[in-house]
N, C-alpha and C. Protein backbone atom coordinates (compact mmCIF):
# COMPACT_ATOMS: atom_id res chain seq x y z
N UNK A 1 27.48 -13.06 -4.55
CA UNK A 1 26.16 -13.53 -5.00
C UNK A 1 26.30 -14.10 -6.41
N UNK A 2 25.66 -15.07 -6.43
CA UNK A 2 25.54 -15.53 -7.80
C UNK A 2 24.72 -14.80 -8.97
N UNK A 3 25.62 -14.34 -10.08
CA UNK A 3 25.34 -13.67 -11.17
C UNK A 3 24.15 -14.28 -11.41
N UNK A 4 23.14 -15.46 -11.78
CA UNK A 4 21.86 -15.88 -12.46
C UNK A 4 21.29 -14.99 -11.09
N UNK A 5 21.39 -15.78 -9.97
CA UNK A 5 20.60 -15.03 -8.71
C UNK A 5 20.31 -13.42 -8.68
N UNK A 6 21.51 -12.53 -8.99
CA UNK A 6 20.95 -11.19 -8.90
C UNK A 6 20.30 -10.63 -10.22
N UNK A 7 20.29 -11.68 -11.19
CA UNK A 7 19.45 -11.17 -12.59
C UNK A 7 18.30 -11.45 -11.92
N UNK A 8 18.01 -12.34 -11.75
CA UNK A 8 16.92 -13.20 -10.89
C UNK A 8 15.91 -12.44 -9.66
N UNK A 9 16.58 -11.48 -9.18
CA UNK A 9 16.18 -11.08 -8.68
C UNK A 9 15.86 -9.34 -8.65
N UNK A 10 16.38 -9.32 -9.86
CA UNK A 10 16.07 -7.53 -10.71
C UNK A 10 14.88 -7.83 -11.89
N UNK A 11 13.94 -9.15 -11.71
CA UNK A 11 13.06 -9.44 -12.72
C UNK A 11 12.05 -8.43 -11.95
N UNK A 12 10.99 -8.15 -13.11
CA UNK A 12 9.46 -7.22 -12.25
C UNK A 12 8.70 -8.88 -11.22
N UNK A 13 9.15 -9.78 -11.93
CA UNK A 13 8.12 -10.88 -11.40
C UNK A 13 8.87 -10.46 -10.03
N UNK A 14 10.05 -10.73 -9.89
CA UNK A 14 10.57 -11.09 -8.40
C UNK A 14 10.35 -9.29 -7.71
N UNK A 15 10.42 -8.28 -8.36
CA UNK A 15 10.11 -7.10 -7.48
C UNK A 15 8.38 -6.92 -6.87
N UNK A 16 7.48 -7.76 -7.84
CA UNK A 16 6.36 -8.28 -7.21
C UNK A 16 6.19 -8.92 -6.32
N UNK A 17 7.04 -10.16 -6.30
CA UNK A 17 6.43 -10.77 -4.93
C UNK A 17 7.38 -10.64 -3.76
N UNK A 18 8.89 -9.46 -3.97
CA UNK A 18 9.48 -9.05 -2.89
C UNK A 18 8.74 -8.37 -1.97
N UNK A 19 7.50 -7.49 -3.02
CA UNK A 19 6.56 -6.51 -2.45
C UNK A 19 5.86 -6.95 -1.38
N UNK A 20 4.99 -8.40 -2.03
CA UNK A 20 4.05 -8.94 -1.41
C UNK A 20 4.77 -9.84 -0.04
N UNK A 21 6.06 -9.93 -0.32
CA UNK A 21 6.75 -10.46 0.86
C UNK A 21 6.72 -9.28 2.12
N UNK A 22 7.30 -8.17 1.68
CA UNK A 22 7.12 -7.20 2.46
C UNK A 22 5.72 -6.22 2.85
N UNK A 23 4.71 -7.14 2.15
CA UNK A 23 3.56 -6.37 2.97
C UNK A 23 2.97 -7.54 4.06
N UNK A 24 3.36 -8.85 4.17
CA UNK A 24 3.40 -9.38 5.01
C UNK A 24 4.20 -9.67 5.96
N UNK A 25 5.02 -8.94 5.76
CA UNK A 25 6.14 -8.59 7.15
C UNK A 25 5.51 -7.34 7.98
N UNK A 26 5.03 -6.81 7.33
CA UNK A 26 4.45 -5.15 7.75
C UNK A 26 3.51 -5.33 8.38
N UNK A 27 2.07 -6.45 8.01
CA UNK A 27 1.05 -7.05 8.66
C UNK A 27 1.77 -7.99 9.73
N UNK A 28 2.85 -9.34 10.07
CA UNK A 28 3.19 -9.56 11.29
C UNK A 28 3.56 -7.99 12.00
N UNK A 29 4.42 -7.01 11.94
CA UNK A 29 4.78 -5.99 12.98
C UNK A 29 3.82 -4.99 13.25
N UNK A 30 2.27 -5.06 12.59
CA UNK A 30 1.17 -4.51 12.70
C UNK A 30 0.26 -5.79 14.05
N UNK A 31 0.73 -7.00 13.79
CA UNK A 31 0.22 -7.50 15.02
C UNK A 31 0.66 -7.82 16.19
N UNK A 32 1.71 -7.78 16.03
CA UNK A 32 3.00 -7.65 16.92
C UNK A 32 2.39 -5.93 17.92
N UNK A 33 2.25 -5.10 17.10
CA UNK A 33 2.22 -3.74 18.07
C UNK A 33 0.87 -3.37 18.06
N UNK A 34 0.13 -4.20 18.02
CA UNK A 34 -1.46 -4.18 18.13
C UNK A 34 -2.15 -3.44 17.26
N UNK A 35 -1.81 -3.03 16.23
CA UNK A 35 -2.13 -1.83 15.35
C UNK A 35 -3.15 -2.36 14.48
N UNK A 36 -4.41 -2.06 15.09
CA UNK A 36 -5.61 -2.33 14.44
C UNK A 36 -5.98 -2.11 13.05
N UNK A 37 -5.50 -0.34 12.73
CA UNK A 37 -5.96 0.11 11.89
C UNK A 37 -4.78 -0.26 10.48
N UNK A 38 -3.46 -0.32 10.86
CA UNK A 38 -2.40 -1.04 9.89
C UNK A 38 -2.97 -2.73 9.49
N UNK A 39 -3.18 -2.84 10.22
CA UNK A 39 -3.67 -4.65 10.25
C UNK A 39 -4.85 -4.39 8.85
N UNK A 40 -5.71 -3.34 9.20
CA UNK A 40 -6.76 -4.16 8.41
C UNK A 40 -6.31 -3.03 6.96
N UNK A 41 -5.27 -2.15 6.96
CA UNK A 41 -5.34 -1.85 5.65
C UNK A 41 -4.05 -2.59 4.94
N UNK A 42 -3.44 -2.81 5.80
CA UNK A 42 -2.15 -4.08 5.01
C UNK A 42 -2.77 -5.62 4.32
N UNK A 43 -4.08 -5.82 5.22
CA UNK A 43 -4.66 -7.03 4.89
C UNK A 43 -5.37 -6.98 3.61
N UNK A 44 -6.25 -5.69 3.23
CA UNK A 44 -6.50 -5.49 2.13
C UNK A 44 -6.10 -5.54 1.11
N UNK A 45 -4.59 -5.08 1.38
CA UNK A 45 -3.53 -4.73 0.32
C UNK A 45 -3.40 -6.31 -0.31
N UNK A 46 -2.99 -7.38 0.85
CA UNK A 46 -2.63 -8.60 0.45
C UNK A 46 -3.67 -9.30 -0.42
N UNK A 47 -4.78 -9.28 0.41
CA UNK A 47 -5.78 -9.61 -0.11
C UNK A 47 -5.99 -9.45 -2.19
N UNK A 48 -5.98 -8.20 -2.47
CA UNK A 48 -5.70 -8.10 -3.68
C UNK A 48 -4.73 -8.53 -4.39
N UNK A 49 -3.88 -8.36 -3.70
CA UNK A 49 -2.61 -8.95 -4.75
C UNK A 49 -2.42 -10.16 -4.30
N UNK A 50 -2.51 -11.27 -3.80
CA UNK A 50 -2.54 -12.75 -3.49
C UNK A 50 -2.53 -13.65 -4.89
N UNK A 51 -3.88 -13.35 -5.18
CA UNK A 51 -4.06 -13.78 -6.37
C UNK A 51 -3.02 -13.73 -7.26
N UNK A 52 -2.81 -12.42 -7.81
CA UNK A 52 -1.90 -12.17 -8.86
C UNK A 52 -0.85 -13.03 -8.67
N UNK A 53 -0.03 -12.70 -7.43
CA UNK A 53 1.36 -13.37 -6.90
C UNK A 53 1.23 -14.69 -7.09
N UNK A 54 -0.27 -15.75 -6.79
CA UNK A 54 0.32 -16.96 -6.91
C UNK A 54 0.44 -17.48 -8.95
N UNK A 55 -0.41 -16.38 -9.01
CA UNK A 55 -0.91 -16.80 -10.37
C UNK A 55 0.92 -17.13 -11.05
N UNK A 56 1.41 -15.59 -10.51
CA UNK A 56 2.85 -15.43 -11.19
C UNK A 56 3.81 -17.29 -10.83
N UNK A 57 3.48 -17.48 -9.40
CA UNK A 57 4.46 -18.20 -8.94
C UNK A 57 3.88 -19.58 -9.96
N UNK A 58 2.46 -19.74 -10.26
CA UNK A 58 2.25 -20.99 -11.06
C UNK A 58 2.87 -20.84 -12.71
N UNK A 59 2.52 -19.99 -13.05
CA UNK A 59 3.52 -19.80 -14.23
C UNK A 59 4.91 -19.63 -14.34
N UNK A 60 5.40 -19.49 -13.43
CA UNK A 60 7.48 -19.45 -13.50
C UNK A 60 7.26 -21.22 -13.27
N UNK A 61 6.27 -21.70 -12.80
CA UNK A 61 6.91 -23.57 -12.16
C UNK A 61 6.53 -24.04 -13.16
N UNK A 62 6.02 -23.46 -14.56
CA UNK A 62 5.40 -24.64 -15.45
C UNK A 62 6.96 -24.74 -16.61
């Protein structure tokens, strides 16, 4: 792995939106196994943090 890449990816920004990556993996295998009640509390979860995450991703592109 490339040394910049794994600094890169031990930042809090990037352990944030690894998170938010993985709560939308959790919501597809919540619809995948019909799981009503995972669905709508994973969606919440996203729901809140969306914002934040893109906010982060517009400030690393400026």
């Amino acid at each position: 792995m490339n040394t910049n890449l794994a600094l890169i990816l031990l930042t809090p920004i990037a352990k944030i939106i690894n998170k938010f990556i993985a709560k939308e993996n959790i919501f597809s295998l919540a619809v995948v196994e019909k799981n009503i009640f995972l669905m709508e509390e994973v969606d919440k979860d996203i729901l809140k943090s969306a914002p934040i995450v893109l906010n982060l991703l517009k400030t690393q592109g400026q």
